[in-house]
Protein backbone atom coordinates (compact mmCIF):
# COMPACT_ATOMS: atom_id res chain seq x y z
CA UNK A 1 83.71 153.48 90.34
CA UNK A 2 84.05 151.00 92.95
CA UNK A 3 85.05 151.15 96.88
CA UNK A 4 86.16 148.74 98.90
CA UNK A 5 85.75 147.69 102.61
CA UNK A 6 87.70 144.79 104.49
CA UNK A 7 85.44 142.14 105.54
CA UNK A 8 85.58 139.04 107.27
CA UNK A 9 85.30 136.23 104.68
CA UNK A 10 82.08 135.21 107.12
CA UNK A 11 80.53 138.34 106.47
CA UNK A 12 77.10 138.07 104.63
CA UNK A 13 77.93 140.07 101.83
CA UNK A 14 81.56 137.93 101.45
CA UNK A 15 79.39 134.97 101.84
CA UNK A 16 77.17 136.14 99.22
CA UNK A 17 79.60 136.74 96.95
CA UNK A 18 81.86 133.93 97.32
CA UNK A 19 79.16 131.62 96.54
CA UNK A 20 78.05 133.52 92.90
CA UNK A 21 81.89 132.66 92.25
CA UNK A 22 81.72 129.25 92.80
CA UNK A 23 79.03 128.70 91.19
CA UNK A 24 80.17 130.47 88.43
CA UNK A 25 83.30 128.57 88.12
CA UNK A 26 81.45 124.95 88.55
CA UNK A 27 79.02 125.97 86.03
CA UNK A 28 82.23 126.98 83.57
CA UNK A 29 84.37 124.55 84.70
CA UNK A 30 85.83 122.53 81.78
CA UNK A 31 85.00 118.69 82.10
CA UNK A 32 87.80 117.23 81.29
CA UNK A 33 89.11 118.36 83.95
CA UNK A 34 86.94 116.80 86.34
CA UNK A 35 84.69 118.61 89.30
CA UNK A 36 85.00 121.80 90.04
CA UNK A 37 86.55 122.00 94.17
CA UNK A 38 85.39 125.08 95.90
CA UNK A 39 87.51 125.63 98.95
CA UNK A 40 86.30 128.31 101.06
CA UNK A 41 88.42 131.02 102.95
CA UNK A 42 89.48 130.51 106.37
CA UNK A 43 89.16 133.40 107.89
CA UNK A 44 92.16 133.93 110.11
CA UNK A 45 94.10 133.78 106.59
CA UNK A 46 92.32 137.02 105.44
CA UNK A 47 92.84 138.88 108.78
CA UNK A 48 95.82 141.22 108.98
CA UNK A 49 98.02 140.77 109.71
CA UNK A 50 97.90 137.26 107.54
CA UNK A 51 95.77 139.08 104.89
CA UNK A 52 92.70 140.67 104.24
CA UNK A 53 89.62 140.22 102.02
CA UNK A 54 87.92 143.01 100.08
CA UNK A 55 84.29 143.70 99.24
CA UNK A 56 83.97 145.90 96.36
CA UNK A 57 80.93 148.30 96.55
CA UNK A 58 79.46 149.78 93.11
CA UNK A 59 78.15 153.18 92.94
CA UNK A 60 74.29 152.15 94.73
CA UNK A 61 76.17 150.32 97.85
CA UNK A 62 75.70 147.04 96.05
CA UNK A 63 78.17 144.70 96.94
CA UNK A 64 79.39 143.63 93.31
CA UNK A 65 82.59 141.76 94.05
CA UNK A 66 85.60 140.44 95.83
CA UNK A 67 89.06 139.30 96.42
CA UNK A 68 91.75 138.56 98.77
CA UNK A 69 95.27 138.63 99.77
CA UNK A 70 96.91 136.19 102.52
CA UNK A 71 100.61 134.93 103.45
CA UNK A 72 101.91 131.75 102.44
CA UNK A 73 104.81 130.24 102.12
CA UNK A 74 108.07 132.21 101.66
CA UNK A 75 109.16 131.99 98.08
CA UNK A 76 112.16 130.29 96.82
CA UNK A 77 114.42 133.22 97.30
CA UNK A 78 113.35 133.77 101.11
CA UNK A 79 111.08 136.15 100.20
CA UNK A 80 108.12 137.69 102.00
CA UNK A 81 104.71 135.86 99.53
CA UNK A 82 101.44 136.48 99.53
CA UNK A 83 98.81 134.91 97.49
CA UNK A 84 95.54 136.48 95.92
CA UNK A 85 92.68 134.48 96.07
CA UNK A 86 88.95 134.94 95.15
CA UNK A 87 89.11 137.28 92.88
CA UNK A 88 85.45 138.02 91.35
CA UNK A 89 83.22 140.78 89.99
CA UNK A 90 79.79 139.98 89.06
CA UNK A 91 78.91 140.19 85.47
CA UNK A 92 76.92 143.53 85.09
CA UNK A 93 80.56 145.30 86.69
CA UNK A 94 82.97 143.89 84.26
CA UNK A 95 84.81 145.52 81.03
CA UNK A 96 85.02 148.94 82.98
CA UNK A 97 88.24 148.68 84.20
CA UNK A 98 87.15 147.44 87.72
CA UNK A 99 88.81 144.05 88.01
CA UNK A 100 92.26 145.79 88.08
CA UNK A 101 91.54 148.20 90.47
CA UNK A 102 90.07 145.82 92.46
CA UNK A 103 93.61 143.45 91.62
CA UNK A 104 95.70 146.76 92.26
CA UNK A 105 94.18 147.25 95.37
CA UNK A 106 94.84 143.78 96.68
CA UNK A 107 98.58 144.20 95.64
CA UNK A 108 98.68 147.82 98.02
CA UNK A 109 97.05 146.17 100.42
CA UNK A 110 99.54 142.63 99.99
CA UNK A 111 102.50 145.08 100.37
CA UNK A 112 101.03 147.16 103.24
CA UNK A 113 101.24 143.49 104.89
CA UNK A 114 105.29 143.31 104.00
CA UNK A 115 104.79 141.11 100.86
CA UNK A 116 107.52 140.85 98.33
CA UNK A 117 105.87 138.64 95.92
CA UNK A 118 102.82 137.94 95.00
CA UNK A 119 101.57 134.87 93.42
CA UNK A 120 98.16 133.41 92.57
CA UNK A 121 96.45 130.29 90.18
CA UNK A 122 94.02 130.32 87.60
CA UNK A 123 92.21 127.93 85.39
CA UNK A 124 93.22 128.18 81.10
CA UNK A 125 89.51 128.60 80.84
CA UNK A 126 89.70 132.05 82.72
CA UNK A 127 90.66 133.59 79.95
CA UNK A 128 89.88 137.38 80.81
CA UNK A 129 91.52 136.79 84.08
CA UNK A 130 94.77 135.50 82.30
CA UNK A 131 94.79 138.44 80.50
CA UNK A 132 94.06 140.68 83.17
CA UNK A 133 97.16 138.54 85.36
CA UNK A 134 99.57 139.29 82.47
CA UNK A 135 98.64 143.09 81.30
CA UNK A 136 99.11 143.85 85.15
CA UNK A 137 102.60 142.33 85.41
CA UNK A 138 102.32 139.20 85.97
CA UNK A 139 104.66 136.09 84.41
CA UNK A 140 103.97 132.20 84.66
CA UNK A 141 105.89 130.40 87.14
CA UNK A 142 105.97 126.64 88.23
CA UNK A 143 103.52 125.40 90.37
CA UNK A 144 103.42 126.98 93.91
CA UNK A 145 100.53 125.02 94.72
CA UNK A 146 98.59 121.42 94.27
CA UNK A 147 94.75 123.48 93.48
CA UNK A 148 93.17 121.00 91.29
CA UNK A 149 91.37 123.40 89.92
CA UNK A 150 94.62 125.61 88.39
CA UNK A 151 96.07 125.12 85.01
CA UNK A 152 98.18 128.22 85.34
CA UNK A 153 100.34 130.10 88.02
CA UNK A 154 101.35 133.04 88.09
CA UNK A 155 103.90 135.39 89.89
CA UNK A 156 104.77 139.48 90.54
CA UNK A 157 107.38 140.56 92.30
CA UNK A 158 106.34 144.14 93.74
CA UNK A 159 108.45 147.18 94.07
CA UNK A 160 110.84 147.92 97.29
């Protein structure tokens, strides 16, 4: 089972892992839809009290995988939104389960922040992740953002 530590999205194990998710996603990225953009995380958007990013630790203190929560925009209704961003495990700790904890854990840590809503953006070709966005709650919405690397956006509003 995994743990997970805040880190700053500098930190060499956030590095590390940020860049086997890029490179993941440019190596799966579907060509018709051009070249894949990598943005990477400014920091002071994962710093509470603007968000946070997670390293998730496997059982041998590997770090395995990441994600991260941060305030945007307030939503249409004036409400308090955060976005989840970065979301990765790395192959060998998938189909266990761990991706939603690691997604659940963003969300309590999202509404430790005061978030309302959360929202986030995914590519058609993330199909496990789509799944994943859906079984835990989440609908489609209209675009939030202009990611040129999204196909799909999705929405959750979390409990008072």
């Amino acid at each position: 089972m995994l743990r997970f530590r805040e880190a700053d999205v500098t930190d060499a194990d956030a590095h590390a892992l940020l860049e086997a998710y890029f490179a993941e996603r440019a190596a799966g990225f579907p060509p018709e839809q051009g070249e894949y953009r990598p943005t990477w995380p400014d920091a002071a958007q994962f710093t509470p009290p603007a968000g946070v990013f997670l390293v998730a630790i496997d059982e041998d203190g590997e770090a395995v995988g990441c994600g991260g929560v941060r305030r945007i925009q307030r939503s249409p209704i004036d409400e308090v939104r955060f976005e989840v961003k970065h979301v990765w495990l790395a192959p060998a700790g998938r189909g266990r389960g761990e991706g939603r904890r690691l997604l659940d854990e963003l969300e309590r840590r999202a509404g430790e922040l005061g978030a309302e809503e959360i929202v986030l953006d995914t590519n058609a070709n993330l199909e496990a992740a789509g799944g994943l966005y859906r079984s835990s709650g989440y609908t489609e919405i209209e675009p939030y953002n202009a990611n040129p690397n999204a196909t799909h956006w999705f929405g959750k509003r979390l409990p008072r």
